[in-house]
Protein backbone atom coordinates (compact mmCIF):
# COMPACT_ATOMS: atom_id res chain seq x y z
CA UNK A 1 22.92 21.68 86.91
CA UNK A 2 22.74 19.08 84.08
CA UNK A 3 25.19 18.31 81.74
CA UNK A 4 26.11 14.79 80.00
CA UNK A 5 28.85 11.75 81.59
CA UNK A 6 30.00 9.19 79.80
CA UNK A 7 31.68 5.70 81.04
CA UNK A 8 34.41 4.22 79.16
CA UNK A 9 35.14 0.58 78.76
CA UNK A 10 38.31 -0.78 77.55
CA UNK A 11 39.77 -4.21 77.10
CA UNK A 12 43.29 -3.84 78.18
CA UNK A 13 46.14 -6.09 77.81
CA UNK A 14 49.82 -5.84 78.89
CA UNK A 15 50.47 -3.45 75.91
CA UNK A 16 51.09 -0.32 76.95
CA UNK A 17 51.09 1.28 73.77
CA UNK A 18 47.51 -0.11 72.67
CA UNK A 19 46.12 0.98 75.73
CA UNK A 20 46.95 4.29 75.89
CA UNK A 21 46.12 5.03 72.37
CA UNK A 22 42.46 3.38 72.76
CA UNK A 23 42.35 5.38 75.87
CA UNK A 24 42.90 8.48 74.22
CA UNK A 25 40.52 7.72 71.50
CA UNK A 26 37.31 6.71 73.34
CA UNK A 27 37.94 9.46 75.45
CA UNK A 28 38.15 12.08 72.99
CA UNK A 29 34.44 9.67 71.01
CA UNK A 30 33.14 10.80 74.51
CA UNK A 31 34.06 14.36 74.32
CA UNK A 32 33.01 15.08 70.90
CA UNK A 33 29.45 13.39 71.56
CA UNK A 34 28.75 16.07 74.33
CA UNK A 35 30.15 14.57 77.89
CA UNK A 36 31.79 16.73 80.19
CA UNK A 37 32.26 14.08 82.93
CA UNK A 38 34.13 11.18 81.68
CA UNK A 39 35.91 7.59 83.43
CA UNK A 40 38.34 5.10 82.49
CA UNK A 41 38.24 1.99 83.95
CA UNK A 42 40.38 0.83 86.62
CA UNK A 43 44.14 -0.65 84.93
CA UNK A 44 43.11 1.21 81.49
CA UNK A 45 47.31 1.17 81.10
CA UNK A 46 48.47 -2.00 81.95
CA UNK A 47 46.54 -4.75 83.03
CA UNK A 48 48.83 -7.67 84.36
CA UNK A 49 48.25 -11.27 85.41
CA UNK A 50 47.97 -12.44 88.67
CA UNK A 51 51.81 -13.34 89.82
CA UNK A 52 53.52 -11.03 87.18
CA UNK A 53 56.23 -8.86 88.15
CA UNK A 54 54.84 -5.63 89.38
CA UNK A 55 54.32 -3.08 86.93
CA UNK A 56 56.68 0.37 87.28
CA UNK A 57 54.85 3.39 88.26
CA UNK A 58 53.32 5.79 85.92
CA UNK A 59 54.71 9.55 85.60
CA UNK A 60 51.71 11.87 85.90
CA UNK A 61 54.05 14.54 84.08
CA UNK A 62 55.10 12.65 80.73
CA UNK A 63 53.72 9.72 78.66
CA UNK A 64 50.66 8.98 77.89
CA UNK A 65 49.46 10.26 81.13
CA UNK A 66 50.19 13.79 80.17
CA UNK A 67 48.70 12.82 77.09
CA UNK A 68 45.81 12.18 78.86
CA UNK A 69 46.03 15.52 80.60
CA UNK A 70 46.03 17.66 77.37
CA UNK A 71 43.49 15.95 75.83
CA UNK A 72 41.52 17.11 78.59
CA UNK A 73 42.69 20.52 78.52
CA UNK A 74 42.11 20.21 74.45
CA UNK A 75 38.49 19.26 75.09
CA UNK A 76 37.69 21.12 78.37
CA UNK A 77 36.28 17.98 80.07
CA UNK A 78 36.74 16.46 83.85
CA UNK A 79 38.40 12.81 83.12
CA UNK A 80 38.36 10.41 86.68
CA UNK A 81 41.28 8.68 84.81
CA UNK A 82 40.77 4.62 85.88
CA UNK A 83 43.94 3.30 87.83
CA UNK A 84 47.81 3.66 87.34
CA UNK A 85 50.28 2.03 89.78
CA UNK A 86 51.52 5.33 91.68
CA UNK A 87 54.52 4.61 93.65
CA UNK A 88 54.19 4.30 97.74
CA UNK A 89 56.21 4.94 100.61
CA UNK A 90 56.74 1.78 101.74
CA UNK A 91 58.43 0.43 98.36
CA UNK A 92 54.96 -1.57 97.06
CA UNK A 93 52.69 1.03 95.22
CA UNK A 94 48.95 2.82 95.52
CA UNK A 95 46.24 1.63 92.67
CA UNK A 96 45.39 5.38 92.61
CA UNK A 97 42.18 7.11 90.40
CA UNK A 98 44.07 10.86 89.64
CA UNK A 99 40.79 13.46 88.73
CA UNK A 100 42.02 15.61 85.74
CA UNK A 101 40.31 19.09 85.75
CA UNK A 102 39.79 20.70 81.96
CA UNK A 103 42.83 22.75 82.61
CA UNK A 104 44.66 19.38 82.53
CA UNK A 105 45.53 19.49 86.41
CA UNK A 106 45.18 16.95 88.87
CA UNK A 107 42.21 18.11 90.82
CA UNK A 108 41.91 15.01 93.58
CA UNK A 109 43.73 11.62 93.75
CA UNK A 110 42.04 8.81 95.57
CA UNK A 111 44.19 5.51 96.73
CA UNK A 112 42.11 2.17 96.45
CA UNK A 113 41.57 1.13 100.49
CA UNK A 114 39.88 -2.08 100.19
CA UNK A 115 42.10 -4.56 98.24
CA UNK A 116 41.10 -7.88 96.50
CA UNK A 117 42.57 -10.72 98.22
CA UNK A 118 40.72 -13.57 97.42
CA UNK A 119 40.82 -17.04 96.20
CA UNK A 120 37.47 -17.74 94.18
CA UNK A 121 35.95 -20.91 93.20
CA UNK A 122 37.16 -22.77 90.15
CA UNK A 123 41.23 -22.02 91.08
CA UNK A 124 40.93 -18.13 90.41
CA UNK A 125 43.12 -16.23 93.06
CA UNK A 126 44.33 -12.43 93.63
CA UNK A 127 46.26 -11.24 96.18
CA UNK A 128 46.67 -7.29 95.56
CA UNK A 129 48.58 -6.56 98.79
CA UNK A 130 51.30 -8.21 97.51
CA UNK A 131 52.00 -5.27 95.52
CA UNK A 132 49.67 -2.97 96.44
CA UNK A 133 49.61 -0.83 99.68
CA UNK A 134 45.79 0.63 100.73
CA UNK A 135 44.66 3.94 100.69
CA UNK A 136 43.26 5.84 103.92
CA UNK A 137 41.48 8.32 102.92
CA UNK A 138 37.85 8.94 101.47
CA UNK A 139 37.97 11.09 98.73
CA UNK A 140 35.22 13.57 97.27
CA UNK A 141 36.72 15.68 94.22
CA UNK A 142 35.37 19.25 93.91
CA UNK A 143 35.22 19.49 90.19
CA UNK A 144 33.31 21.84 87.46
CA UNK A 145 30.53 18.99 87.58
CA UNK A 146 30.31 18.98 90.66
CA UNK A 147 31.32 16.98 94.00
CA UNK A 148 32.02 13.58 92.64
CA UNK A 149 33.27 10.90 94.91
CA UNK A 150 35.87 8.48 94.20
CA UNK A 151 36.02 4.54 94.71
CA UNK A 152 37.50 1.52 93.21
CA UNK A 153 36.28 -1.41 91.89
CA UNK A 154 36.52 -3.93 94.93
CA UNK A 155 35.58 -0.87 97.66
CA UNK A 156 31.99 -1.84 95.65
CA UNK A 157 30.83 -4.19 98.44
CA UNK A 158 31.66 -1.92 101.41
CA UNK A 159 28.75 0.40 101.73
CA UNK A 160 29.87 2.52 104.34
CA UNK A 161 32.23 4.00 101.69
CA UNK A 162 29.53 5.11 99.67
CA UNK A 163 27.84 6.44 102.53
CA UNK A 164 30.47 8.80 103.79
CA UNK A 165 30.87 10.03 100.51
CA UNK A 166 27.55 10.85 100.05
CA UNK A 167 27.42 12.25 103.76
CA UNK A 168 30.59 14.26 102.54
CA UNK A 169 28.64 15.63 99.64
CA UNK A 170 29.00 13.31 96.73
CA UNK A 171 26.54 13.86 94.19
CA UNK A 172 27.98 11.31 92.09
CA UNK A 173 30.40 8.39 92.43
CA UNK A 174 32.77 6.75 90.31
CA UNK A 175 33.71 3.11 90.64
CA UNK A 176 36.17 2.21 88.01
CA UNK A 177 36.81 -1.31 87.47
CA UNK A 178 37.79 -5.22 86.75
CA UNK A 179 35.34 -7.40 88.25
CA UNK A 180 35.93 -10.83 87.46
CA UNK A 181 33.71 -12.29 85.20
CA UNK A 182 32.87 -15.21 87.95
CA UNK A 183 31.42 -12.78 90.89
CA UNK A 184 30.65 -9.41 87.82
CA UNK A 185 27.85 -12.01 86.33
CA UNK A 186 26.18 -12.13 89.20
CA UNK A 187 26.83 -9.22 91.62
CA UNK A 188 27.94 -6.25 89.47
CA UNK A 189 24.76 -4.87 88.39
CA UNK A 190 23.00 -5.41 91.67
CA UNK A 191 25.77 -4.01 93.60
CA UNK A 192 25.59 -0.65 91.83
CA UNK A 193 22.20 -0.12 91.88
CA UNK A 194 22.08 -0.89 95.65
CA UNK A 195 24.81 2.09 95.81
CA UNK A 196 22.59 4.33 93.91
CA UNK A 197 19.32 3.64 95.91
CA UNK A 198 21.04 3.62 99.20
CA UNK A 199 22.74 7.27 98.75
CA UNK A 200 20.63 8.89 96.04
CA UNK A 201 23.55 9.61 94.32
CA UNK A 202 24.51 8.59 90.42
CA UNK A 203 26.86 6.26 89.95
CA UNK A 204 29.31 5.78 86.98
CA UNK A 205 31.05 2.60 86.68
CA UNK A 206 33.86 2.52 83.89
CA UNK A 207 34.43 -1.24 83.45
CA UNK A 208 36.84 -3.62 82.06
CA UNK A 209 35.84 -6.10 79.16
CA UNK A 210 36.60 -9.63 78.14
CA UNK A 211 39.93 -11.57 77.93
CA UNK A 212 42.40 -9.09 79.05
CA UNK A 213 45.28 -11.77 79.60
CA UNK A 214 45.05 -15.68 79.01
CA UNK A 215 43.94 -16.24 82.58
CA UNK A 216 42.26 -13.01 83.38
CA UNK A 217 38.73 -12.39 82.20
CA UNK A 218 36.36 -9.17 83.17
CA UNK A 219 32.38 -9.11 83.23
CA UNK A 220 32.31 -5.13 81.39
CA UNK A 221 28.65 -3.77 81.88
CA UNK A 222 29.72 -0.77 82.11
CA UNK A 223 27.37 1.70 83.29
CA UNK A 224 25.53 4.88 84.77
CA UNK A 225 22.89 4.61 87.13
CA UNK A 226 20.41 7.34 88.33
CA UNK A 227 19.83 7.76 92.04
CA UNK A 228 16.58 5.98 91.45
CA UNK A 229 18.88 2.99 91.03
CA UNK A 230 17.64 2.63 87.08
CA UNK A 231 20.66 1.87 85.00
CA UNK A 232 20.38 4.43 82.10
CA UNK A 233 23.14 3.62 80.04
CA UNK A 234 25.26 0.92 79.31
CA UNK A 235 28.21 -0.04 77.22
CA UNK A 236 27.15 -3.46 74.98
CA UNK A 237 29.89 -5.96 75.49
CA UNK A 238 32.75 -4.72 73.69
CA UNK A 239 34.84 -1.87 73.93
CA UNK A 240 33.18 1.49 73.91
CA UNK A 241 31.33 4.72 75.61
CA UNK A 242 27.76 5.26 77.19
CA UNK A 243 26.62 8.50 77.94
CA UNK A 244 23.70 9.75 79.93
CA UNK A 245 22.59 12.83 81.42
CA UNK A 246 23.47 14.08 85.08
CA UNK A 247 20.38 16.42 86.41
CA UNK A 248 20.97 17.78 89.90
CA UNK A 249 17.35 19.00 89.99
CA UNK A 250 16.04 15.49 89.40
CA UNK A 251 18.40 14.19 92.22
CA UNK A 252 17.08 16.83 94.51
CA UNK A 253 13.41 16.08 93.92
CA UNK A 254 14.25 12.70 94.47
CA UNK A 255 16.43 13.39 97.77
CA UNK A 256 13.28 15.42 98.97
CA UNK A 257 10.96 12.22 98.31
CA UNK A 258 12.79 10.19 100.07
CA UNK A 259 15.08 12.04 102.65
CA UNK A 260 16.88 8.57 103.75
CA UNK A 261 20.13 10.57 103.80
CA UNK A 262 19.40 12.91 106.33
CA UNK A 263 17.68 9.92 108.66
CA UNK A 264 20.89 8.32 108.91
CA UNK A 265 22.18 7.61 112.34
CA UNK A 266 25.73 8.75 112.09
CA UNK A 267 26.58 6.72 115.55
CA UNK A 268 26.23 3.56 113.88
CA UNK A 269 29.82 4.63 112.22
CA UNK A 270 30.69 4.42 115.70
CA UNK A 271 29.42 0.96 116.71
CA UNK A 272 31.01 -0.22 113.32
CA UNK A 273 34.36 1.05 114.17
CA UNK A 274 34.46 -0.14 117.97
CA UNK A 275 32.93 -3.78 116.85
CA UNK A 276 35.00 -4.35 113.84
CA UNK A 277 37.54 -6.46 113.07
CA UNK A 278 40.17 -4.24 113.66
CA UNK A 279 39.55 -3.28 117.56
């Protein structure tokens, strides 16, 4: 199988209305240049700073979600549509990546597990579990593209993620995102390739860009990388689309080179699990 993905990157602000309509239009750029397999990057709706009020949750049936849905349905791609608040049980929400199929259903919904709560050098803090409840479940999304696995920006430095959803299938995974510019400059890049090399899989890694609020800055470089761990297309450092070409053949010559996958000692998920920090 081959066909074309593209990653979106967006530079969203607390205006609803501009986002969404951006959304829809870089989206639609990506369509019309060929890509089947399209992300948004995580908070494409509403990006909020650190201590706001929470935002409400988005309705997957009305707004510019559905929107989003029947451009998708219009255009006949596979959209892993970023983050939206989605509300949770316990009265705080998910920050949940909804799969849209290219009949404009939801085909898989993944709920971020590993939230950012950290205080970074300089005076830059985020606590996401004040609003944000984690997911528990590892997600691969059968789609018309294929199996694609599902993660969110922060779940990028806990390789065992990756892992399982390669284990699970995952030919390629999205990571939608807002790295910081303070830890993107440095790790962003080199964290995505490792993801790629270590699973063989692509990765596509829809990114948020520049001053999205007056305290809140992202690093962008948004990107797909091959399972070689070659980055072969990036978004320049504005807002925009990359597109490169998926080719399942070339994975699987690849996989066959270098069969680390199947050498993996699933045990070891084991040892991690009775040794962590949750026994």
């Amino acid at each position: 199988m081959k066909y074309l993905a593209a990653t979106v990157q967006m530079t969203s602000t607390n205006d609803l209305v501009r986002n969404a309509e951006r959304a829809l239009e870089l989206v639609a750029e990506a369509a019309d240049r060929g890509a089947t397999l399209i992300g948004l990057p995580e908070n494409w709706l509403i990006f909020r700073e650190s201590g706001d009020p929470r935002p409400a949750p988005v309705n997957v049936d009305s707004g510019p979600f559905a929107e989003l849905r029947a451009l998708c349905k219009e255009k006949e791609v596979t959209l892993v549509a970023g983050t939206i608040p989605e509300a949770a049980p316990s009265g705080k929400l998910f920050n949940t990546c909804h799969v849209i199929g290219p009949d404009g259903g939801i085909v898989a919904s993944y709920r971020k597990i590993h939230l950012f709560d950290v205080s970074i050098s300089g005076g830059e803090a985020h606590k996401e579990s004040e609003h944000i409840m984690p997911g528990r479940e590892a997600i691969v999304a059968k789609t018309d593209s294929g199996p694609v696995g599902l993660t969110i920006c922060y779940d990028l430095r806990f390789p065992e993620l990756f892992r399982l959803l390669a284990l699970r299938g995952a030919r390629v995974i999205f990571t939608p995102a807002a790295f910081t510019l303070h830890t993107g400059k440095d790790h962003w890049i080199a964290l995505l390739r490792a993801r790629a090399i270590e699973n063989l899989v692509y990765i596509v890694a829809p990114a948020q860009y520049g001053q999205n609020t007056k305290k809140r800055q992202t690093f962008g470089k948004s990107l797909i990388a091959d399972p070689w761990g070659n980055v072969i297309a990036t978004v320049p450092d504005r807002e925009g689309i990359a597109i490169a070409e998926i080719d399942f053949e070339a994975q699987d010559a690849i996989r066959a080179q270098l069969p680390s996958l199947k050498h993996f000692q699933s045990w070891l998920f084991d040892e991690i699990k009775d040794n962590g920090s949750n026994k």
